[in-house]
C-alpha atoms as a PDB file:
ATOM      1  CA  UNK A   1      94.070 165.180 131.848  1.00  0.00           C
ATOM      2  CA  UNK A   2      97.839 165.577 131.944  1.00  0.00           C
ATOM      3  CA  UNK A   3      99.379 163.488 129.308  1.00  0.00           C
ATOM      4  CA  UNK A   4      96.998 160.510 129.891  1.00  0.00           C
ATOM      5  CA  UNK A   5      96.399 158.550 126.846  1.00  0.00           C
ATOM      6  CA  UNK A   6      92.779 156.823 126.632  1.00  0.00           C
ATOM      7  CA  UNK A   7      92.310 153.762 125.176  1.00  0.00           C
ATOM      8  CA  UNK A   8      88.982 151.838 124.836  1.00  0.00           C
ATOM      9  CA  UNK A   9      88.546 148.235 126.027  1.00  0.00           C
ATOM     10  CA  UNK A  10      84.792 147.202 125.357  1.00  0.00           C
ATOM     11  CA  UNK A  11      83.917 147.045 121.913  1.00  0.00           C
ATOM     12  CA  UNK A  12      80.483 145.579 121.876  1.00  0.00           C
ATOM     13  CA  UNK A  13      80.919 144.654 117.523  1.00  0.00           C
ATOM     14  CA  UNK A  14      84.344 143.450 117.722  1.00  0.00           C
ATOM     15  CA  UNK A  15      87.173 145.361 116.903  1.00  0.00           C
ATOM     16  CA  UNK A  16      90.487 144.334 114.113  1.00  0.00           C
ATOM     17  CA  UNK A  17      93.804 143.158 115.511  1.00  0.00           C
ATOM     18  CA  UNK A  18      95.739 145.951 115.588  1.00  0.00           C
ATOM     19  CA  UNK A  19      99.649 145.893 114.752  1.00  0.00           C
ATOM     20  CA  UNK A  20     101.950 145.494 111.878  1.00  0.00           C
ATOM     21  CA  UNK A  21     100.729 141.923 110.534  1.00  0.00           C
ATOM     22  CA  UNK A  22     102.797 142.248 107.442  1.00  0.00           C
ATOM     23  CA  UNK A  23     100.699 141.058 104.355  1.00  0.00           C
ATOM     24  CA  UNK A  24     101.815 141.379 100.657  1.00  0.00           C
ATOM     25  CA  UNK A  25      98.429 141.885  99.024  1.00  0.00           C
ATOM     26  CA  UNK A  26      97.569 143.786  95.641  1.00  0.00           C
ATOM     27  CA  UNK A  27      96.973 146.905  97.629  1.00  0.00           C
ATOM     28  CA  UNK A  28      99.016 146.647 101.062  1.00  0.00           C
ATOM     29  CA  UNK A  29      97.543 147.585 103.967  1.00  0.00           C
ATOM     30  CA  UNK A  30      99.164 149.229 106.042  1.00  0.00           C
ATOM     31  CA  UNK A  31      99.205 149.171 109.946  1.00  0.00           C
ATOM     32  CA  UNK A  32      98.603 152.333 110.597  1.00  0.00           C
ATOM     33  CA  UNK A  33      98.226 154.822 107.719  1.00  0.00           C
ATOM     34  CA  UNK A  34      98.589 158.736 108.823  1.00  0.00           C
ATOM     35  CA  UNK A  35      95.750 160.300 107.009  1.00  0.00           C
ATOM     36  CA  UNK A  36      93.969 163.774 106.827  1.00  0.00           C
ATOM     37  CA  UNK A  37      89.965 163.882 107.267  1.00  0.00           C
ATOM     38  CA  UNK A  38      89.332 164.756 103.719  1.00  0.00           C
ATOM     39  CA  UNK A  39      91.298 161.660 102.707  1.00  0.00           C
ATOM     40  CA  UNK A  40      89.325 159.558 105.226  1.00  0.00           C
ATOM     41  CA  UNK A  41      85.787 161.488 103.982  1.00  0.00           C
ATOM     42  CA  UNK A  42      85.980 160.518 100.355  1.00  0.00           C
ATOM     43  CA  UNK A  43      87.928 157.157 100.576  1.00  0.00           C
ATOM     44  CA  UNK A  44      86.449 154.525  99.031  1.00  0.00           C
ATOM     45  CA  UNK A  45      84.412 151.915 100.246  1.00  0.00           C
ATOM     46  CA  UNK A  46      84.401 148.445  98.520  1.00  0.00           C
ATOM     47  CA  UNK A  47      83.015 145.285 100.389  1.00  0.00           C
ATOM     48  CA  UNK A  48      83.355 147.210 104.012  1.00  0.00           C
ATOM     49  CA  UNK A  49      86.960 147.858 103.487  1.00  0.00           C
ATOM     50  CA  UNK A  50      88.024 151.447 102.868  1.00  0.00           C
ATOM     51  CA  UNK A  51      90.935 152.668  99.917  1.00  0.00           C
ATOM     52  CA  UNK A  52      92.610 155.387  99.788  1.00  0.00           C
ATOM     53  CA  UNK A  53      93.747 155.937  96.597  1.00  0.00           C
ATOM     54  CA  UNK A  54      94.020 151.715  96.123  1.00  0.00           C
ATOM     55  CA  UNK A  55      95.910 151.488  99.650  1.00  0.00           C
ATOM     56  CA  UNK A  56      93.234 149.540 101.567  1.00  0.00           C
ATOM     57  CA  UNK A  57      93.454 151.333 105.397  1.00  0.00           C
ATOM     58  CA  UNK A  58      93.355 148.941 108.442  1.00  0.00           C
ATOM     59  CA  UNK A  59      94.117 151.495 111.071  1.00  0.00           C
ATOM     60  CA  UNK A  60      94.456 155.554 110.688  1.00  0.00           C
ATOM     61  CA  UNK A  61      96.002 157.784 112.712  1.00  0.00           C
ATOM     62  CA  UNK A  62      94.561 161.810 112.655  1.00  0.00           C
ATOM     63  CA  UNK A  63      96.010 164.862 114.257  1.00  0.00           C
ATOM     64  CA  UNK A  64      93.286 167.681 114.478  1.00  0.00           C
ATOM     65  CA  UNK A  65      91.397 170.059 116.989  1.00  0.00           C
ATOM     66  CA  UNK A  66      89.017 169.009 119.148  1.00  0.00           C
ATOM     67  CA  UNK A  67      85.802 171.212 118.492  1.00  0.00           C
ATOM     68  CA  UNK A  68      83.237 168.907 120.975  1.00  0.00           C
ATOM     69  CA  UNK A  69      82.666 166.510 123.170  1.00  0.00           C
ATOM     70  CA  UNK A  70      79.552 164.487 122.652  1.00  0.00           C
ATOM     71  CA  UNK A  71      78.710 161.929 126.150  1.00  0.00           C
ATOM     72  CA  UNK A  72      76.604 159.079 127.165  1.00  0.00           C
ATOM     73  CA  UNK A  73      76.631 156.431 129.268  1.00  0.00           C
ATOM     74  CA  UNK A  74      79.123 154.114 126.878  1.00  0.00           C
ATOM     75  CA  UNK A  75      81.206 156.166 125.062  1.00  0.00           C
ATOM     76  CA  UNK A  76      81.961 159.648 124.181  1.00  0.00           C
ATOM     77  CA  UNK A  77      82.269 160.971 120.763  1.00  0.00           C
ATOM     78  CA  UNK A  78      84.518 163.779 119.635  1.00  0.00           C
ATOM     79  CA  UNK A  79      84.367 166.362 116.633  1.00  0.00           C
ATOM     80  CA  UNK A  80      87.870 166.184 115.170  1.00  0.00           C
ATOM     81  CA  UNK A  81      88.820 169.104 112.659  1.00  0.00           C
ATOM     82  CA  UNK A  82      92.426 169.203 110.775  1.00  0.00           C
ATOM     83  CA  UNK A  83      90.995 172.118 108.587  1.00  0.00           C
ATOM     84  CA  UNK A  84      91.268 170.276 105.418  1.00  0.00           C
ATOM     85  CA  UNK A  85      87.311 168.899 105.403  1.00  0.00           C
ATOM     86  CA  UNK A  86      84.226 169.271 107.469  1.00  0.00           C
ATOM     87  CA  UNK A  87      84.927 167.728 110.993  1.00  0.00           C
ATOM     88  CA  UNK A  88      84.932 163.608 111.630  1.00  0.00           C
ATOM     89  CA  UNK A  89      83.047 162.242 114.309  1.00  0.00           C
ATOM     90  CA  UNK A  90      85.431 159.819 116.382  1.00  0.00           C
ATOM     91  CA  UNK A  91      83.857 157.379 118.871  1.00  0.00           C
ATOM     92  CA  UNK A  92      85.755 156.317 122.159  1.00  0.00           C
ATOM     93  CA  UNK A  93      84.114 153.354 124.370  1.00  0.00           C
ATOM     94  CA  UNK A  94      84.511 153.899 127.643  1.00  0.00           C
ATOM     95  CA  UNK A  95      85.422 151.193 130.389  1.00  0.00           C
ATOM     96  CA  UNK A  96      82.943 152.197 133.239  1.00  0.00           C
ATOM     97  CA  UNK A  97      84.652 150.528 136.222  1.00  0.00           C
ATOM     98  CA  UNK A  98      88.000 151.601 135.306  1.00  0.00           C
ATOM     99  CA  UNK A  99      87.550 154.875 134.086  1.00  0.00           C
ATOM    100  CA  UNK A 100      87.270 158.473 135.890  1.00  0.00           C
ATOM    101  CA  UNK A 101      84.669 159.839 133.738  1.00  0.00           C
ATOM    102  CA  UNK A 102      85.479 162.870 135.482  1.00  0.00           C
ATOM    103  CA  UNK A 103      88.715 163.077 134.680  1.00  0.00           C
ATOM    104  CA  UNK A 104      88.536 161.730 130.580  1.00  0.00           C
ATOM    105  CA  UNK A 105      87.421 164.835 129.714  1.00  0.00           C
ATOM    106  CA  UNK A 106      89.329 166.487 126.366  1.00  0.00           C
ATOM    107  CA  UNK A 107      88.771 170.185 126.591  1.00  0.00           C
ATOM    108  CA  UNK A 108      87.328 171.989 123.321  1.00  0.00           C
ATOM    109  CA  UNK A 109      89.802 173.499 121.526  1.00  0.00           C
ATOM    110  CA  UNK A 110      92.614 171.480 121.797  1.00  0.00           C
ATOM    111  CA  UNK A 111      94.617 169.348 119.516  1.00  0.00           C
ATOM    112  CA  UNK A 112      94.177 165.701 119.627  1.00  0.00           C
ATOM    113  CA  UNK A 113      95.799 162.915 117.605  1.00  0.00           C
ATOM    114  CA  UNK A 114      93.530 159.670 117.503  1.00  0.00           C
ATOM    115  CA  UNK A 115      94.405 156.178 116.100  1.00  0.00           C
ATOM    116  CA  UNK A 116      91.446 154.167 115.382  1.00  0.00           C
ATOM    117  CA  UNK A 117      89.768 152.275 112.459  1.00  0.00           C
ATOM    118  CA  UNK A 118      86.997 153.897 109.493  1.00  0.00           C
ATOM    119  CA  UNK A 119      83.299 153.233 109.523  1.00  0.00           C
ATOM    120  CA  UNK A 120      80.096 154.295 107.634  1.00  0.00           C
ATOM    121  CA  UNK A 121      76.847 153.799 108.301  1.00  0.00           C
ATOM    122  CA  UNK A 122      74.174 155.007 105.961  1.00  0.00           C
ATOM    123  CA  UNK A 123      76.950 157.154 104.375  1.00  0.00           C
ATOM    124  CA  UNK A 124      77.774 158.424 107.550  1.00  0.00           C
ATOM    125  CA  UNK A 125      81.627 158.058 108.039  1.00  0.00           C
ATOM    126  CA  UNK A 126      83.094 158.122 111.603  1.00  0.00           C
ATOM    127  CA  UNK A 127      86.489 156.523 113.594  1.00  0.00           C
ATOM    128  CA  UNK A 128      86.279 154.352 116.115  1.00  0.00           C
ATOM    129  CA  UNK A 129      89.003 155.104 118.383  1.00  0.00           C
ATOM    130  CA  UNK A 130      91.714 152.706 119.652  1.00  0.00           C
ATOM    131  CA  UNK A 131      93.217 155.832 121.168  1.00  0.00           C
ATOM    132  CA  UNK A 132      93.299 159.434 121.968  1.00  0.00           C
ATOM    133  CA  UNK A 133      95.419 161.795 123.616  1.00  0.00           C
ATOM    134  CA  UNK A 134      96.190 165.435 123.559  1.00  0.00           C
ATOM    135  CA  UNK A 135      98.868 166.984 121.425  1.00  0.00           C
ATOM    136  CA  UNK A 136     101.195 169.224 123.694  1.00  0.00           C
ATOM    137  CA  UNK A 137     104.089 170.054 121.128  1.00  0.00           C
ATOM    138  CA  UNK A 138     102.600 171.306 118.307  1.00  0.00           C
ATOM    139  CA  UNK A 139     105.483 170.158 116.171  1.00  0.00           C
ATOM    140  CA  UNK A 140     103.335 167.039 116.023  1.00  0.00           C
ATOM    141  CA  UNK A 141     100.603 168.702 113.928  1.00  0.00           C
ATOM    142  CA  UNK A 142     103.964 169.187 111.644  1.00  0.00           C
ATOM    143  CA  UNK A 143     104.934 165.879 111.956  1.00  0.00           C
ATOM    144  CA  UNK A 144     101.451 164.195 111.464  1.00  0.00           C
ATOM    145  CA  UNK A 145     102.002 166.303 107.869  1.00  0.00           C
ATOM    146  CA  UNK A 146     104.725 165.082 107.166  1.00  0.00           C
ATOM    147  CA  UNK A 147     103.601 161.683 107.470  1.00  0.00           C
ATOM    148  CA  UNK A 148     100.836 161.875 105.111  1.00  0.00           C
ATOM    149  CA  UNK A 149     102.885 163.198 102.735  1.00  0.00           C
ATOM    150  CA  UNK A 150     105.233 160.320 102.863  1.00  0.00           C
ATOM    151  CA  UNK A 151     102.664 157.966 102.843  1.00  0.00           C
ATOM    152  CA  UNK A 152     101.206 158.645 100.011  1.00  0.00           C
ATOM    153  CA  UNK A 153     104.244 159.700  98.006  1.00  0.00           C
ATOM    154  CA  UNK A 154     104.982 156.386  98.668  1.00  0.00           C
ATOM    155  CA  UNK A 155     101.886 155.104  97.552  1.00  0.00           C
ATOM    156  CA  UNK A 156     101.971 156.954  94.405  1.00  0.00           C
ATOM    157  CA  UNK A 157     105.333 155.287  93.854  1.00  0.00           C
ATOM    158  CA  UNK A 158     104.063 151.950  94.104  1.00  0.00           C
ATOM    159  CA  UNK A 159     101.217 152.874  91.261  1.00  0.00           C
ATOM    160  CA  UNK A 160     103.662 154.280  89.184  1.00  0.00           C
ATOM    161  CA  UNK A 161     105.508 151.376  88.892  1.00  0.00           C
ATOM    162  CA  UNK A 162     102.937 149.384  88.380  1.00  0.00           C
ATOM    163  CA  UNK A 163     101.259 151.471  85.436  1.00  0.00           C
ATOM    164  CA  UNK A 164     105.028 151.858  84.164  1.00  0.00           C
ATOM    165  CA  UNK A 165     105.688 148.344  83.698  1.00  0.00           C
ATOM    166  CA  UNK A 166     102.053 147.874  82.123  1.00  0.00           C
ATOM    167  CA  UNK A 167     103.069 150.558  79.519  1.00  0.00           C
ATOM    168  CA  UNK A 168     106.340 149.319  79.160  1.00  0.00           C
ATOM    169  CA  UNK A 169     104.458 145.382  78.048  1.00  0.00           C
ATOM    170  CA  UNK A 170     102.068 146.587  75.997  1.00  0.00           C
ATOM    171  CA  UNK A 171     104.576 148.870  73.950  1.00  0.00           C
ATOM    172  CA  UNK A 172     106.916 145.812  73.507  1.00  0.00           C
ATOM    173  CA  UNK A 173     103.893 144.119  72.173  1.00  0.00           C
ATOM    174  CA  UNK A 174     102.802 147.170  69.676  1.00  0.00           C
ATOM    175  CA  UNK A 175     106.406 147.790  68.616  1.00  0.00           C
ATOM    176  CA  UNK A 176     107.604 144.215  67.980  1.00  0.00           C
ATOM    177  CA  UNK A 177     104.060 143.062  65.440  1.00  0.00           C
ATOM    178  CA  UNK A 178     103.142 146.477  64.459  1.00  0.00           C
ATOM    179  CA  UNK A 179     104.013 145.303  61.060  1.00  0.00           C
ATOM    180  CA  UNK A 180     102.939 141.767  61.078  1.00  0.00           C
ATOM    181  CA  UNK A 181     100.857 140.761  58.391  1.00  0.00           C
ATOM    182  CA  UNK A 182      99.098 138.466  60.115  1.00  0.00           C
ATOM    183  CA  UNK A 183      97.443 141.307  62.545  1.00  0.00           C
ATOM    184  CA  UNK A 184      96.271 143.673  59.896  1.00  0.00           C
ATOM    185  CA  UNK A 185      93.473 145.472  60.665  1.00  0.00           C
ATOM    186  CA  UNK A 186      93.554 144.398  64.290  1.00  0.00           C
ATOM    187  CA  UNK A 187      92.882 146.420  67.369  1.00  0.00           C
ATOM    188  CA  UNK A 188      95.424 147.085  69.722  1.00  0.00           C
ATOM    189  CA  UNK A 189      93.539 145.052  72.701  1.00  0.00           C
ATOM    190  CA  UNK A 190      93.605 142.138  69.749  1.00  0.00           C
ATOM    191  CA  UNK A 191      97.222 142.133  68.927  1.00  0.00           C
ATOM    192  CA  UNK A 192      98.171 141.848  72.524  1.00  0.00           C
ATOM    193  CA  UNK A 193      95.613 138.788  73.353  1.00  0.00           C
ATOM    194  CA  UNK A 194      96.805 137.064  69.926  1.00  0.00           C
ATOM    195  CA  UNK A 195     100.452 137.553  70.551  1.00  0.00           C
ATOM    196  CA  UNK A 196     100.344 136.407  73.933  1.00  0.00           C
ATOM    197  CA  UNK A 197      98.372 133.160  72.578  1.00  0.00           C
ATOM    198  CA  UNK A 198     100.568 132.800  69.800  1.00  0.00           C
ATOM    199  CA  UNK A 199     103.873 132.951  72.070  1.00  0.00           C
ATOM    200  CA  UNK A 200     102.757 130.096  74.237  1.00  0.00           C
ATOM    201  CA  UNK A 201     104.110 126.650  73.704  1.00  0.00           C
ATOM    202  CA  UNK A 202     102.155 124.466  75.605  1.00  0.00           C
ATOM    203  CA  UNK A 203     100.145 121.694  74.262  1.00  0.00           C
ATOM    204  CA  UNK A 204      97.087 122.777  75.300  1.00  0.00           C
ATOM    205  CA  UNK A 205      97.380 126.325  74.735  1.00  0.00           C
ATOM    206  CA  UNK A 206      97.122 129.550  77.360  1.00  0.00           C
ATOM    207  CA  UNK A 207      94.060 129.488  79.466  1.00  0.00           C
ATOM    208  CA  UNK A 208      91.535 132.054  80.051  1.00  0.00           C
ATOM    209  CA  UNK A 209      92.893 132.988  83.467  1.00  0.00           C
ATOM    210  CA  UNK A 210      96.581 133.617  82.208  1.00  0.00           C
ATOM    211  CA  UNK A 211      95.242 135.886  79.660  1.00  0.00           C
ATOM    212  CA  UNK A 212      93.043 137.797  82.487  1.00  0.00           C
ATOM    213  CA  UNK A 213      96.472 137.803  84.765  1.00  0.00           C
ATOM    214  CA  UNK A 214      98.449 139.323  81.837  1.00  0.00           C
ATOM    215  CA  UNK A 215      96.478 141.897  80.820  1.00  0.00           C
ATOM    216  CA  UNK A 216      95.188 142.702  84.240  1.00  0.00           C
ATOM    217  CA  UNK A 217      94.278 146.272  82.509  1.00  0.00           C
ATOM    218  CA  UNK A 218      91.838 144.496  80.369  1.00  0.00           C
ATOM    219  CA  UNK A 219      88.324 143.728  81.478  1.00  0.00           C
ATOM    220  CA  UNK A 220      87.221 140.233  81.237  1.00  0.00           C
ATOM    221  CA  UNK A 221      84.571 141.098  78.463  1.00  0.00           C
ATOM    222  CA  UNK A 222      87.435 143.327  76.373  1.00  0.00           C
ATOM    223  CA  UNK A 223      89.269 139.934  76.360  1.00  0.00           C
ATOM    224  CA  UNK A 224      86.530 137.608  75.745  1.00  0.00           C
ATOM    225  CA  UNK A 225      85.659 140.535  73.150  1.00  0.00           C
ATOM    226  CA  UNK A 226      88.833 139.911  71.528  1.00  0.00           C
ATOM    227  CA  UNK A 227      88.935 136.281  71.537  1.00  0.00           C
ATOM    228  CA  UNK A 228      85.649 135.557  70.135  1.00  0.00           C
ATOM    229  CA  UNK A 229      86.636 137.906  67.045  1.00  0.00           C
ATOM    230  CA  UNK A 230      90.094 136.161  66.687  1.00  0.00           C
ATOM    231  CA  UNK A 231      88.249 132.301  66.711  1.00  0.00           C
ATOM    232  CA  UNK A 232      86.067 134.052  64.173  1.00  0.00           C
ATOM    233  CA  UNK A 233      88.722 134.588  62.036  1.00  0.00           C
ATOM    234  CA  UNK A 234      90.436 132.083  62.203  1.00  0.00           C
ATOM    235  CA  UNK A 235      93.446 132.833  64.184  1.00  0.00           C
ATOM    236  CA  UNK A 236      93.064 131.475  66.986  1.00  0.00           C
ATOM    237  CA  UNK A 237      91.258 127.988  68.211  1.00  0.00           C
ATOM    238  CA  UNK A 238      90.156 126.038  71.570  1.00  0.00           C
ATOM    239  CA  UNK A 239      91.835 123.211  72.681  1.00  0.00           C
ATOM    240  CA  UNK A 240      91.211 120.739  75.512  1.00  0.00           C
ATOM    241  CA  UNK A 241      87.934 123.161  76.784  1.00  0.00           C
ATOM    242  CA  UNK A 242      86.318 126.440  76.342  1.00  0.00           C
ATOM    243  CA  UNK A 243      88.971 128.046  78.437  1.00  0.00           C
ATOM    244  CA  UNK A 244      92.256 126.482  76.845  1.00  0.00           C
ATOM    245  CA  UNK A 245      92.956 128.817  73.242  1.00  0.00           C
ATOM    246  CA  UNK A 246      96.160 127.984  70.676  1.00  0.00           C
ATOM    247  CA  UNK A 247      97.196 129.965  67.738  1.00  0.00           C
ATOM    248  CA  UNK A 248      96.335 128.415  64.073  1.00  0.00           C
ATOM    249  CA  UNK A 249      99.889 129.603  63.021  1.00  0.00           C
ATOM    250  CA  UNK A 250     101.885 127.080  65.297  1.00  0.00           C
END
């Protein structure tokens, strides 16, 4: 097949944009994320979107060996094996008037590097390709390596900080009213929710939602947990609604 590249152009269910939309969510997605079959295997699904790690994947790209060639009338499905898992299915839709079946044929044994998007069905996990074509310098299957690597050293980065700065808040907060009175006997979880009530100088008081936003790390029962002991004692209080809390102290 020379250094044809197939690409699919029927997809019957519909198929996600593909390019670099840039989006500055939580967990950014990526355009294309280079990624390993064990990576892709035991990612995790959440709402039909996939994570890796907590990078949510739009589009993957694999490099591996192609051990078979599966056929039928719509689309052909390949065995893809990078040695690091059991194989991946990956499922390319053919375009029967422009395609020369007879020539769109991958042979065994070869390496292949596919871009395409993660499914499951019935926890069976499998790519549907937006392309596929053969690998003829094997400094690619190098590259492709490389590429993971940097991706998710990257990724890692981005956690780090994140946990980092967390740490970094909450040991402010333990170091600065370690020794308050006022919190003796309290919890750790309590001191931060009281503080962070007690430091606000609106009228109405912090609501419900900051507190969830600050201590992100915190479950929404741990902090309702700790509020309803610090109303109990009296060290805290509603204002304007249920969701609207002010310190007793001013």
């Amino acid at each position: 097949m020379g250094s044809k590249e197939y690409r699919y152009n029927t997809f019957p269910s519909g198929f996600p944009s593909f390019g670099g939309e840039g989006k500055s969510e939580r967990q950014k997605i990526f355009s294309i994320l280079p990624c390993t079959v064990s990576q892709l295997l035991s990612a995790t699904e959440h709402n039909d979107s996939f994570f890796v790690r907590d990078v949510k994947i739009n589009q993957v790209s694999v490099v591996g060996l192609n051990r078979k060639a599966e056929w039928t009338e719509t689309n052909v499905v390949y065995s893809v094996d990078d040695m690091t898992g059991p194989p991946l299915d990956v499922k390319l839709w053919l375009n029967i008037e422009n395609d020369d079946l007879n020539n769109c044929t991958i042979p065994s044994g070869s390496y292949i590097k596919v871009v395409g998007s993660l499914h499951s069905f019935k926890q069976y996990r499998f790519l549907i390709a937006f392309s596929i074509r053969p690998v003829k310098d094997l400094n690619e299957i190098t590259s492709h390596m490389l590429e993971v690597i940097q991706a998710h050293l990257l990724s890692d980065a981005g956690s780090y900080s994140r946990i980092k700065n967390k740490s970094m808040t909450s040991t402010a907060i333990n170091t600065s009213y370690a020794n308050d009175p006022a919190t003796a006997g309290f919890t750790a979880n309590q001191r931060k929710v009281f503080y962070l009530i007690k430091n606000c100088h609106l009228a109405e008081g912090i609501t419900l939602q900051r507190l969830k936003t600050l201590l992100e790390y915190l479950s929404p029962y741990d902090i309702r947990s700790c509020l309803q002991f610090l109303i109990n004692e009296g060290h805290i209080f509603s204002t304007i609604d249920e969701n609207h809390f002010k310190s007793t102290y001013g």
